[in-house]
PDB file of N, CA and C in Angstrom:
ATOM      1  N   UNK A   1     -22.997 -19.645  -4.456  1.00  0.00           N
ATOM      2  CA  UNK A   1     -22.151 -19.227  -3.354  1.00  0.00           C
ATOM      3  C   UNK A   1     -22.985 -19.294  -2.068  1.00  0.00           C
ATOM      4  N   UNK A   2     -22.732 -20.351  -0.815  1.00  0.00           N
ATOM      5  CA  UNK A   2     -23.891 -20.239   0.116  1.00  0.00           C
ATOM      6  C   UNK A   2     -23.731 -19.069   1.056  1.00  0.00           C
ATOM      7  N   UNK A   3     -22.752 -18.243   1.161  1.00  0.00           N
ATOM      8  CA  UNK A   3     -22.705 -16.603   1.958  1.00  0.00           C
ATOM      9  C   UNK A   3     -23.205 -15.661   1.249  1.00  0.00           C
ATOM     10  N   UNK A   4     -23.905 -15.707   0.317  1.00  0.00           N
ATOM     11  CA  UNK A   4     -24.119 -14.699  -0.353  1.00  0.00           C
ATOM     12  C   UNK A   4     -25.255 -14.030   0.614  1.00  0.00           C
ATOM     13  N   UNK A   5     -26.342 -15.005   0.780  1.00  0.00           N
ATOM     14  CA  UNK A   5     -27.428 -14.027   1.500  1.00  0.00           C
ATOM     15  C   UNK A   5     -27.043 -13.265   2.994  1.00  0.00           C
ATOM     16  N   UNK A   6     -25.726 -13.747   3.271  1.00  0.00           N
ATOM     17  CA  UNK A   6     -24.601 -12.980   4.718  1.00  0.00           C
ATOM     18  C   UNK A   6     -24.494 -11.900   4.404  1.00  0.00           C
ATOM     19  N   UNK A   7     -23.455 -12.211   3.067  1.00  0.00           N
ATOM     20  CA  UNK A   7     -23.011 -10.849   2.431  1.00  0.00           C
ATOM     21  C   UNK A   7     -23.816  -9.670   2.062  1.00  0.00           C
ATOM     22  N   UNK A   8     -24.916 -10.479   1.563  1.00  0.00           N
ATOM     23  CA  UNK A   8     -26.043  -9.459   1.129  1.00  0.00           C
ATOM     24  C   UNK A   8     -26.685  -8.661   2.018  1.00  0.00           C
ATOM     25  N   UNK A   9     -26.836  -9.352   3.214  1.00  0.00           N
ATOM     26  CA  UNK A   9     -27.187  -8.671   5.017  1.00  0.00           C
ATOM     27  C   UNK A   9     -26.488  -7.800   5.112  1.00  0.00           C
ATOM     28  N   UNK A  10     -24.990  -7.900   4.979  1.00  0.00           N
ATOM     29  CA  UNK A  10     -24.209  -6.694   5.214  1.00  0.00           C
ATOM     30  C   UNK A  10     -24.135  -5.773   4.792  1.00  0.00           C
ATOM     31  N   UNK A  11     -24.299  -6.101   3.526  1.00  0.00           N
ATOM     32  CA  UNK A  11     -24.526  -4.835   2.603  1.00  0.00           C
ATOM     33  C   UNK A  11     -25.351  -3.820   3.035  1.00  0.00           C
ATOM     34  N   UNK A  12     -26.286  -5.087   2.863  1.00  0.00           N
ATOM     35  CA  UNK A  12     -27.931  -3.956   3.004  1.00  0.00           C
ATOM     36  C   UNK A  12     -27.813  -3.143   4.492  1.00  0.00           C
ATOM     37  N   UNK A  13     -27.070  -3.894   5.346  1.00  0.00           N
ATOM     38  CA  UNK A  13     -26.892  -3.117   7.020  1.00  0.00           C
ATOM     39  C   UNK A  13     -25.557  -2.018   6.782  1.00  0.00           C
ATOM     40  N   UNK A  14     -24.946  -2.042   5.993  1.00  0.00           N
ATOM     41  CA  UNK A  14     -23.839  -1.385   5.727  1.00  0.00           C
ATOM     42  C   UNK A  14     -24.887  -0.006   5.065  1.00  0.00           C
ATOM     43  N   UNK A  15     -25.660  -0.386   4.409  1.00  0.00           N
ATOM     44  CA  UNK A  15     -26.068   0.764   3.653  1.00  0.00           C
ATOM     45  C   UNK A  15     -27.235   1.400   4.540  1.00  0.00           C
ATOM     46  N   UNK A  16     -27.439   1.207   5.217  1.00  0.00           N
ATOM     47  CA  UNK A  16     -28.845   1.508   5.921  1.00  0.00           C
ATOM     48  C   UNK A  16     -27.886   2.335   7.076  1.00  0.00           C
ATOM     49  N   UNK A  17     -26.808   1.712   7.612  1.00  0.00           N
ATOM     50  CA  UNK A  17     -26.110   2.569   8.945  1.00  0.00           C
ATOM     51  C   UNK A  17     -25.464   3.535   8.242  1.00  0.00           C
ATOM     52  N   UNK A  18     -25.259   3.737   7.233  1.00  0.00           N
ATOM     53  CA  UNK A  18     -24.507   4.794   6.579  1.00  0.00           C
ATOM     54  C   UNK A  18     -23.041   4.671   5.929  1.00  0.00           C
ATOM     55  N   UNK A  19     -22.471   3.370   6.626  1.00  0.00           N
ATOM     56  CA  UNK A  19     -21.251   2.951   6.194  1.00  0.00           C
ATOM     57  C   UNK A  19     -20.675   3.162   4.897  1.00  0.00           C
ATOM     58  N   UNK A  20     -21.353   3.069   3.738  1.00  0.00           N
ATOM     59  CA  UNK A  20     -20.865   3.448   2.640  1.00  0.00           C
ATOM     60  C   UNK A  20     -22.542   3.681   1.916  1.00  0.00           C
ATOM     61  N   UNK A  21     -21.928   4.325   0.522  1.00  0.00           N
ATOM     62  CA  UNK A  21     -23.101   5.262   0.337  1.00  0.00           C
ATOM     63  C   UNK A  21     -23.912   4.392  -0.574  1.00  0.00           C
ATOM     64  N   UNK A  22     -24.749   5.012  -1.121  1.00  0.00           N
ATOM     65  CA  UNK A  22     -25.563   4.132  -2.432  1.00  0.00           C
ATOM     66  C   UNK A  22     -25.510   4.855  -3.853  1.00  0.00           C
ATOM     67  N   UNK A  23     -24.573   6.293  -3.868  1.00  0.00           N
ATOM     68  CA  UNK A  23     -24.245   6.909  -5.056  1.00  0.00           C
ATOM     69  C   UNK A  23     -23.316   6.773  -6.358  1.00  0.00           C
ATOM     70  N   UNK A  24     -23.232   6.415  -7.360  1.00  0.00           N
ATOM     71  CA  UNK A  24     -22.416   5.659  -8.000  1.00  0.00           C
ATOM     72  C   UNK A  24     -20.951   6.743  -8.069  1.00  0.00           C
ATOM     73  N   UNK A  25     -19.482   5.758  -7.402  1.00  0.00           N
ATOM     74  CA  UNK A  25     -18.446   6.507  -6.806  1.00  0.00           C
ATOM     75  C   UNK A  25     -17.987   7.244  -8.518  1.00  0.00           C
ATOM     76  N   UNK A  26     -17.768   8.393  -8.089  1.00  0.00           N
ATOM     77  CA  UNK A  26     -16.947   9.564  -8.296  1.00  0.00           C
ATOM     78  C   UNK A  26     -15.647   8.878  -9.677  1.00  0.00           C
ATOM     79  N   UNK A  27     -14.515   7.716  -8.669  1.00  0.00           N
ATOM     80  CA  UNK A  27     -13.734   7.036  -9.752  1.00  0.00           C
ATOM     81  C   UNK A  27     -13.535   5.830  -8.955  1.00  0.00           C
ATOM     82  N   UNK A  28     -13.007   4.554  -9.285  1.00  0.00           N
ATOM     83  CA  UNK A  28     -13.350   3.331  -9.105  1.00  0.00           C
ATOM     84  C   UNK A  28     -11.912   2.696  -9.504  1.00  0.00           C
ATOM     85  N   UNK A  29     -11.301   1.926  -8.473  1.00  0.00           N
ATOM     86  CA  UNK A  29     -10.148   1.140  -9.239  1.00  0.00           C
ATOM     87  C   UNK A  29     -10.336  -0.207  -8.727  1.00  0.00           C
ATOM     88  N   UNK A  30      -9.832  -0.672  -9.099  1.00  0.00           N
ATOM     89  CA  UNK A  30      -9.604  -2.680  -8.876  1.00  0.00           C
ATOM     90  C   UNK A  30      -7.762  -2.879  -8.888  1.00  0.00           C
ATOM     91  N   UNK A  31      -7.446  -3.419  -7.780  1.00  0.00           N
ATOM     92  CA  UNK A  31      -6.144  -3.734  -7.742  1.00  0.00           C
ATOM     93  C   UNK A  31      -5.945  -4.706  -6.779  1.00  0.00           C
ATOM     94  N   UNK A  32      -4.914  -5.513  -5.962  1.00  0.00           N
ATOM     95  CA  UNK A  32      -4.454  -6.057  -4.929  1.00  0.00           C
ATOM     96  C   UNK A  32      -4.684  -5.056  -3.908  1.00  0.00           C
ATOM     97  N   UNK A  33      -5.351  -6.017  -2.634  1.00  0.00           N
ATOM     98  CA  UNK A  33      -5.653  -5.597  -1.068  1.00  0.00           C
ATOM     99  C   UNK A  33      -4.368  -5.740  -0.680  1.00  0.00           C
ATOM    100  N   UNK A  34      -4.111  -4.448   0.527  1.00  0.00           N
ATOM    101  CA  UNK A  34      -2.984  -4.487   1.183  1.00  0.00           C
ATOM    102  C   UNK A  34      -3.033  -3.925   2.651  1.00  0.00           C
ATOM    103  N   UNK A  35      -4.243  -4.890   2.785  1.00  0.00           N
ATOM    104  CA  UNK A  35      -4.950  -5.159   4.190  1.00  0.00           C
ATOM    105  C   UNK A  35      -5.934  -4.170   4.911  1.00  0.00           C
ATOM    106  N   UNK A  36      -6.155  -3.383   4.001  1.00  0.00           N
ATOM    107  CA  UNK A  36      -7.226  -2.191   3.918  1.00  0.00           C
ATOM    108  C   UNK A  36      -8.525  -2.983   4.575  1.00  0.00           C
ATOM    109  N   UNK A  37      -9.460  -2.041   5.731  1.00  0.00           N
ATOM    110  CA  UNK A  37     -10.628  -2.452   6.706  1.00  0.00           C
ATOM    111  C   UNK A  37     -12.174  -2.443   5.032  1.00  0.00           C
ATOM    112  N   UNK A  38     -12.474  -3.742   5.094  1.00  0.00           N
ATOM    113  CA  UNK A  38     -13.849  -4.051   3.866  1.00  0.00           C
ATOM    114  C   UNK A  38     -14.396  -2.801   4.553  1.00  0.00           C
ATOM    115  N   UNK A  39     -15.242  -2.243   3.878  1.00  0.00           N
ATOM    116  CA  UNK A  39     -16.050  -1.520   4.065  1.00  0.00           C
ATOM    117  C   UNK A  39     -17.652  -2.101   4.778  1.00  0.00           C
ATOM    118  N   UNK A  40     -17.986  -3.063   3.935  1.00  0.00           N
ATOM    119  CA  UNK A  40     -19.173  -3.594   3.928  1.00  0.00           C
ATOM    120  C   UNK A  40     -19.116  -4.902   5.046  1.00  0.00           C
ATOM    121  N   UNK A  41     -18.161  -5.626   5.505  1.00  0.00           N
ATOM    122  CA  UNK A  41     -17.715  -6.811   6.016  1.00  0.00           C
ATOM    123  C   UNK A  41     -16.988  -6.439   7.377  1.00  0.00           C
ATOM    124  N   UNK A  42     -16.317  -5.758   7.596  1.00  0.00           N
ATOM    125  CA  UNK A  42     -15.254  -5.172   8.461  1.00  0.00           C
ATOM    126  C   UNK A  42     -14.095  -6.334   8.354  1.00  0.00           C
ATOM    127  N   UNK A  43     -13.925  -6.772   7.766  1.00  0.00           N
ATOM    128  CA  UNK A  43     -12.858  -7.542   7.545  1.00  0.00           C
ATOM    129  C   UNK A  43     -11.457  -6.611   7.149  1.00  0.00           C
ATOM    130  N   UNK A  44     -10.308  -7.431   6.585  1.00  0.00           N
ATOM    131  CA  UNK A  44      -9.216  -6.571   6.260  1.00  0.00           C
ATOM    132  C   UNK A  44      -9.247  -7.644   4.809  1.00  0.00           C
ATOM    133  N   UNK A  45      -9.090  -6.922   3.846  1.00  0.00           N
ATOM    134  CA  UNK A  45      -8.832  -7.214   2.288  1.00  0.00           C
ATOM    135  C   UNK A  45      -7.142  -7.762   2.213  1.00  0.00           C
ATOM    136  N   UNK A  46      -7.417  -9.058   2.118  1.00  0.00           N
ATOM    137  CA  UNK A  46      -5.837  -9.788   2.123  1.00  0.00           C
ATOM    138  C   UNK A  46      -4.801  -9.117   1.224  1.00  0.00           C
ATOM    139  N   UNK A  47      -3.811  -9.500   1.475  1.00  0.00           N
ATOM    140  CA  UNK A  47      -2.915  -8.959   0.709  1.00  0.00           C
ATOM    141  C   UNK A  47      -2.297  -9.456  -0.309  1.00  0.00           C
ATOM    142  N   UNK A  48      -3.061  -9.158  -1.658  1.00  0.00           N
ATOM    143  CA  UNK A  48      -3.014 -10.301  -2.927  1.00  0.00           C
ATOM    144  C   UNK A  48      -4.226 -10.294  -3.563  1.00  0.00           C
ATOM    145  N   UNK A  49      -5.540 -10.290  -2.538  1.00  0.00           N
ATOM    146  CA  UNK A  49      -6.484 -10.740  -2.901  1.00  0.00           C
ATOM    147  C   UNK A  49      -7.541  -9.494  -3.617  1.00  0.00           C
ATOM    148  N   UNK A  50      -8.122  -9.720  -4.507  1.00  0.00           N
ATOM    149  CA  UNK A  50      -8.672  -8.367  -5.427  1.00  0.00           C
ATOM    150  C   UNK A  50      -9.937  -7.981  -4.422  1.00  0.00           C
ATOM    151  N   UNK A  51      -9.185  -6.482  -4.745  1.00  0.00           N
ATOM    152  CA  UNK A  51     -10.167  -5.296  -4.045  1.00  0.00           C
ATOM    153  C   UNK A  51     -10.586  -4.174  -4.715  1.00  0.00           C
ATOM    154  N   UNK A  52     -11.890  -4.007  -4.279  1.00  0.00           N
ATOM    155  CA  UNK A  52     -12.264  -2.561  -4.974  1.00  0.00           C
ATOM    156  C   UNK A  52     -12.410  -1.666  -4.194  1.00  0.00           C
ATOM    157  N   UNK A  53     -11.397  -0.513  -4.523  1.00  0.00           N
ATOM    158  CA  UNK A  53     -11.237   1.021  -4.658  1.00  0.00           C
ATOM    159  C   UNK A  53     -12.191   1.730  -4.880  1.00  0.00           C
ATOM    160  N   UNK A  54     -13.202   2.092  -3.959  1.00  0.00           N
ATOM    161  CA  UNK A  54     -13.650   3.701  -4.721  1.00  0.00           C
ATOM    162  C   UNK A  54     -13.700   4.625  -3.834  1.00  0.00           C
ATOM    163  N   UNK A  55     -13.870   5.897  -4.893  1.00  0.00           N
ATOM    164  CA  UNK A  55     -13.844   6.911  -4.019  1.00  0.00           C
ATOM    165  C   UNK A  55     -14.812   7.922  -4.472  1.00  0.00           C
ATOM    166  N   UNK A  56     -15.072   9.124  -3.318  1.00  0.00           N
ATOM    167  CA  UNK A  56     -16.607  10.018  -3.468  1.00  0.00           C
ATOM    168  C   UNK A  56     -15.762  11.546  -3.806  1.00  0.00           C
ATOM    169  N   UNK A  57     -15.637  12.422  -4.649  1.00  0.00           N
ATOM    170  CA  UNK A  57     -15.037  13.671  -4.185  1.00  0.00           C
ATOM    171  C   UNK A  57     -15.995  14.585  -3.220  1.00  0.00           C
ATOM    172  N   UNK A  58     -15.492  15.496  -2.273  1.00  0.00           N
ATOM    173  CA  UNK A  58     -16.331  15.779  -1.729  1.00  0.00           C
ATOM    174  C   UNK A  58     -15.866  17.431  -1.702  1.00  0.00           C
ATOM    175  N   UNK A  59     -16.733  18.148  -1.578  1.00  0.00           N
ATOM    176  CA  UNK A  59     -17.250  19.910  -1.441  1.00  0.00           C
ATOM    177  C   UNK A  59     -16.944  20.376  -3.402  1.00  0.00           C
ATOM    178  N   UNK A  60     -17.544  21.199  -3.431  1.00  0.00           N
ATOM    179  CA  UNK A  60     -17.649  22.046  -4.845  1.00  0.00           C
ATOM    180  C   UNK A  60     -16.253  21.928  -5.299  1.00  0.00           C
ATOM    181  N   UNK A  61     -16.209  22.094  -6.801  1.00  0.00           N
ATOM    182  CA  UNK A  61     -14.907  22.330  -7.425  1.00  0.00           C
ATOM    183  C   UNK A  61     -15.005  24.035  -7.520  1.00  0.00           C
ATOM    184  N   UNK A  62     -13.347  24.312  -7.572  1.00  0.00           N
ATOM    185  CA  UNK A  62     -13.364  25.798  -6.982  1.00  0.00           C
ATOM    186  C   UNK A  62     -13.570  26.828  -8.635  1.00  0.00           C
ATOM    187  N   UNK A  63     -13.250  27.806  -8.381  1.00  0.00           N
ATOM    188  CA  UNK A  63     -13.080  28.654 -10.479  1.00  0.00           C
ATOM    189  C   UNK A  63     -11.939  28.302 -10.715  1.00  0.00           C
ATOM    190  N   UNK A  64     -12.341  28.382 -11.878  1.00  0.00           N
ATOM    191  CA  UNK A  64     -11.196  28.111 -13.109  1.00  0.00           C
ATOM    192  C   UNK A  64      -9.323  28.322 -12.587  1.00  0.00           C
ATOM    193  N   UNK A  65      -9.447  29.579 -11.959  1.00  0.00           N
ATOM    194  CA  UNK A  65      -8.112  29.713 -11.730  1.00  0.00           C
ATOM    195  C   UNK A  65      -7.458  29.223 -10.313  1.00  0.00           C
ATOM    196  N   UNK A  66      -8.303  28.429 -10.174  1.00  0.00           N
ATOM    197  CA  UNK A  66      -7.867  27.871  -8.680  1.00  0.00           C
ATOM    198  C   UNK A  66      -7.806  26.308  -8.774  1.00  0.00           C
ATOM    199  N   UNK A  67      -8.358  26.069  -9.538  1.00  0.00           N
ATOM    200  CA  UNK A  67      -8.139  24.416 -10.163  1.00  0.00           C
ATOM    201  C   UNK A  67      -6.851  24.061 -10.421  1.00  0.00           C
ATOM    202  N   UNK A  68      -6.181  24.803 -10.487  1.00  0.00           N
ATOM    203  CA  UNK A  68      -4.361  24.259 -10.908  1.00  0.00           C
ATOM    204  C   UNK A  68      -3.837  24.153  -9.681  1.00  0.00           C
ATOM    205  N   UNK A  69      -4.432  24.637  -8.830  1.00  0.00           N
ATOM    206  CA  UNK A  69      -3.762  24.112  -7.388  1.00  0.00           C
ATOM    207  C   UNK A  69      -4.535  23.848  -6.197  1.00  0.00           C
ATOM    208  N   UNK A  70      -5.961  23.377  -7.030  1.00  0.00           N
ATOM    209  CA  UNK A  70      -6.779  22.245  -6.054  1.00  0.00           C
ATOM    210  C   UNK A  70      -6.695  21.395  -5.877  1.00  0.00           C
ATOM    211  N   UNK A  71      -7.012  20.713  -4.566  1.00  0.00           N
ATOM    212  CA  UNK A  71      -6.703  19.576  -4.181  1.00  0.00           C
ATOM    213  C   UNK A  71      -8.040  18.755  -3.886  1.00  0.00           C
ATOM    214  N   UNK A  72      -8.646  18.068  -4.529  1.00  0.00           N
ATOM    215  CA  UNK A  72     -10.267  17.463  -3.897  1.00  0.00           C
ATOM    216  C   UNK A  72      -9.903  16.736  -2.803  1.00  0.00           C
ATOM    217  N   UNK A  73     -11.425  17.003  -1.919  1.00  0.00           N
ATOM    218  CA  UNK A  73     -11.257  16.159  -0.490  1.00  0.00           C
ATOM    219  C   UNK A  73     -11.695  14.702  -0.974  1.00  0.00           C
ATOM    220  N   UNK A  74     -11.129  13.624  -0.699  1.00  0.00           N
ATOM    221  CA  UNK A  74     -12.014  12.248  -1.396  1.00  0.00           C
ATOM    222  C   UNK A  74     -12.148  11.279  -0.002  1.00  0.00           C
ATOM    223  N   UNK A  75     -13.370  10.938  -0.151  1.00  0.00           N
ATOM    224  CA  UNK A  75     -13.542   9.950   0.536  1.00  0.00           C
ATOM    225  C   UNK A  75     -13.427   8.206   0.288  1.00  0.00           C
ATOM    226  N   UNK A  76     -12.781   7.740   1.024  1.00  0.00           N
ATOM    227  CA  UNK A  76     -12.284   6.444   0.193  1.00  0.00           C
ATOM    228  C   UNK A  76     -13.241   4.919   0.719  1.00  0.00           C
ATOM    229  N   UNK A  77     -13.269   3.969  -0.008  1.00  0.00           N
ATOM    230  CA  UNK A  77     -13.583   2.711   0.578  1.00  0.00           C
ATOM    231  C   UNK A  77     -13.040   1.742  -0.138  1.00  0.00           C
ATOM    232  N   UNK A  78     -13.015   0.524   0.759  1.00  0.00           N
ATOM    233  CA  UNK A  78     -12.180  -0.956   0.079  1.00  0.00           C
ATOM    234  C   UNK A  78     -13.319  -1.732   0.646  1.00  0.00           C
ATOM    235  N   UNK A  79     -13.456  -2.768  -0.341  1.00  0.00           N
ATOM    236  CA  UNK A  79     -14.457  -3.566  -0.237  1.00  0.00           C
ATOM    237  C   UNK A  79     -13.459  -5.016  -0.985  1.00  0.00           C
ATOM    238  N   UNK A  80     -14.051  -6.039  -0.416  1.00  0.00           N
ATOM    239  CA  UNK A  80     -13.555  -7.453  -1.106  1.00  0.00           C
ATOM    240  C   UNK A  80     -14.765  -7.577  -2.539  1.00  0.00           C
ATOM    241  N   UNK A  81     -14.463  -8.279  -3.300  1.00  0.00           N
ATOM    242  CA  UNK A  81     -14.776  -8.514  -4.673  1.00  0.00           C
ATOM    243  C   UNK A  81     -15.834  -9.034  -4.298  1.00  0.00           C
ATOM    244  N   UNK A  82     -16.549 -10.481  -3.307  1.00  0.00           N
ATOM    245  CA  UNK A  82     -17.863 -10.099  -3.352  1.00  0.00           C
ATOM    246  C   UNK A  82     -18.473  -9.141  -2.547  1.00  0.00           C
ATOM    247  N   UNK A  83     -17.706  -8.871  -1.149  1.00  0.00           N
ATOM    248  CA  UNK A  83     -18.964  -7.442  -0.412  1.00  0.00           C
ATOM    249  C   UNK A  83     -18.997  -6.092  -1.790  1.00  0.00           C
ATOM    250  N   UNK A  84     -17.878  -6.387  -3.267  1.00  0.00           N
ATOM    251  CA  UNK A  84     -18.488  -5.002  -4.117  1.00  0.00           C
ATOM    252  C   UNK A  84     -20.261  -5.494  -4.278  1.00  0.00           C
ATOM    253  N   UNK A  85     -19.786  -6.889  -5.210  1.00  0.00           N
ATOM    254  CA  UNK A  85     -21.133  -7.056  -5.455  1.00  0.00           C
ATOM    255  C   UNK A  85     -22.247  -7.261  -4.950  1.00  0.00           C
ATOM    256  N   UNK A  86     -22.043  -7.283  -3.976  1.00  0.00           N
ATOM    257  CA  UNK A  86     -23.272  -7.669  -2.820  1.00  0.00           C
ATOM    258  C   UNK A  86     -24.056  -5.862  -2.796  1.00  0.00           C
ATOM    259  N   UNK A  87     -22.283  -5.208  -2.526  1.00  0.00           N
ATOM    260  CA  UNK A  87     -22.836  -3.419  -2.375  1.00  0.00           C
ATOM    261  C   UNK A  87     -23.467  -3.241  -3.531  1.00  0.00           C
ATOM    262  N   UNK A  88     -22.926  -3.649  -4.825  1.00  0.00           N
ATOM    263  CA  UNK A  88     -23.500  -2.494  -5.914  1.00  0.00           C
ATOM    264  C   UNK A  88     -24.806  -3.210  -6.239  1.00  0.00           C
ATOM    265  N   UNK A  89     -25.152  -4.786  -6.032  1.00  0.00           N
ATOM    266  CA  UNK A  89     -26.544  -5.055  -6.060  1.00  0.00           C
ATOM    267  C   UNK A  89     -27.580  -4.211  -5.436  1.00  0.00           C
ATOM    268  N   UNK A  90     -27.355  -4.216  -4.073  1.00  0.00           N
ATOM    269  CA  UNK A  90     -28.404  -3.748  -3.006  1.00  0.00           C
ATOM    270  C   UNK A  90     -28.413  -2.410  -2.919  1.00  0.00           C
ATOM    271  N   UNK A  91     -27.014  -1.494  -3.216  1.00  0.00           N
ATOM    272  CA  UNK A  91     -27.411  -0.263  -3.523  1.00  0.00           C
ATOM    273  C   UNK A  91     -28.538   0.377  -4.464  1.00  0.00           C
ATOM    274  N   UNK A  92     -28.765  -0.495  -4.993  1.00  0.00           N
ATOM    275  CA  UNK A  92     -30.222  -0.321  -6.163  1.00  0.00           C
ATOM    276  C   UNK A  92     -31.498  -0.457  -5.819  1.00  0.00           C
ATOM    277  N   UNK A  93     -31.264  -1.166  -4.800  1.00  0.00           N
ATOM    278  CA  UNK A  93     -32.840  -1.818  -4.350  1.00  0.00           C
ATOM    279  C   UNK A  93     -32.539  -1.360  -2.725  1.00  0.00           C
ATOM    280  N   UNK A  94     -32.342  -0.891  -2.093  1.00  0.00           N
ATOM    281  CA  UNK A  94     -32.265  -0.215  -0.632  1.00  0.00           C
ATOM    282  C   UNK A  94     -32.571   1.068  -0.665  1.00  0.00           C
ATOM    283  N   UNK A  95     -31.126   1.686  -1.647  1.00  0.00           N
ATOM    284  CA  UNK A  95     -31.631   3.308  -1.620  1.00  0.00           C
ATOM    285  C   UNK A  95     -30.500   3.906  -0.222  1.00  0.00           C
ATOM    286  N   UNK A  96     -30.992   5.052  -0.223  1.00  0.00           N
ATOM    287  CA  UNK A  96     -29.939   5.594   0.896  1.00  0.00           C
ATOM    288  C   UNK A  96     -30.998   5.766   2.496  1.00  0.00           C
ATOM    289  N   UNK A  97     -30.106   5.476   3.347  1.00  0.00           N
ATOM    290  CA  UNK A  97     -30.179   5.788   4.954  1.00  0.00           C
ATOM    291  C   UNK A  97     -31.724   6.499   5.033  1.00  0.00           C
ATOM    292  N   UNK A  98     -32.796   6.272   5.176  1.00  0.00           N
ATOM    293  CA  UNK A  98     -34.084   7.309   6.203  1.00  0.00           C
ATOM    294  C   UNK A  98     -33.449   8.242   7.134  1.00  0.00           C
ATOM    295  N   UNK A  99     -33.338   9.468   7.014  1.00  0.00           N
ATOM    296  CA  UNK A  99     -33.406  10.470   8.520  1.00  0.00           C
ATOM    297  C   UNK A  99     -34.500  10.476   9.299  1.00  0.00           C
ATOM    298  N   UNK A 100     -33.512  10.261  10.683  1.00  0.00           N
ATOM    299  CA  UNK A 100     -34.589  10.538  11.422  1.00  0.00           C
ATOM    300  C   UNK A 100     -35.152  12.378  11.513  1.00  0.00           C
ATOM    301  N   UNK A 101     -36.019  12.666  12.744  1.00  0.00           N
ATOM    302  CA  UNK A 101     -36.580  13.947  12.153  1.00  0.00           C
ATOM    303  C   UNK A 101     -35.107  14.549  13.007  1.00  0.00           C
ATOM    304  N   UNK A 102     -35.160  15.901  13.048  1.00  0.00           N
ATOM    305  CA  UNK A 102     -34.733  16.628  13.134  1.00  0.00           C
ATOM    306  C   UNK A 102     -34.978  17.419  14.626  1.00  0.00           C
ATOM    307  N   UNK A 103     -33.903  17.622  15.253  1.00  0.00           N
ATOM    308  CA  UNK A 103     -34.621  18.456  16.540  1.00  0.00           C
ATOM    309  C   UNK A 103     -34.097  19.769  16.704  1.00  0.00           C
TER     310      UNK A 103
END
């Protein structure tokens, strides 16, 4: 594929600016794009064309008796079928974002 080392730029700049994370997502689907912004590309995921779904849950799960009418906060991303693989390659070998210090 001769974009791959593009794609792979993006990734790796996608993951370094923070754009999407390097943690393996929460739950994961594969279905038809329906013009959803790539995550990794900034493109829009055609409509037809296979996209991956994932998502992060985010803050603590609550006690027991509050789970029947919790709602998790989720954070979502769409990526085209190769910016996944480009992400889930380089997420391995990048790692997550450096902070800067703190003031």
């Amino acid at each position: 594929m001769p974009e791959e080392p593009i794609i792979r730029d993006k990734a790796r700049e996608a993951i370094r600016s923070g754009r999407v994370p390097t943690v393996q997502p929460t739950r994961m689907f594969c279905c038809r794009g329906a013009g959803a912004m790539c995550a990794v590309c900034g493109y829009p995921v055609a409509r037809g064309e296979m996209e991956f779904e994932f998502e992060y849950r985010t803050g603590p799960q609550p006690e027991f008796e509050e789970r029947f009418t919790w709602t998790p906060e989720t954070q979502r991303y769409h990526l085209h079928r190769h910016c996944f693989m480009a992400w889930d390659f380089e997420r391995t070998n990048v790692g997550p974002p450096e902070r800067g210090p703190s003031i």
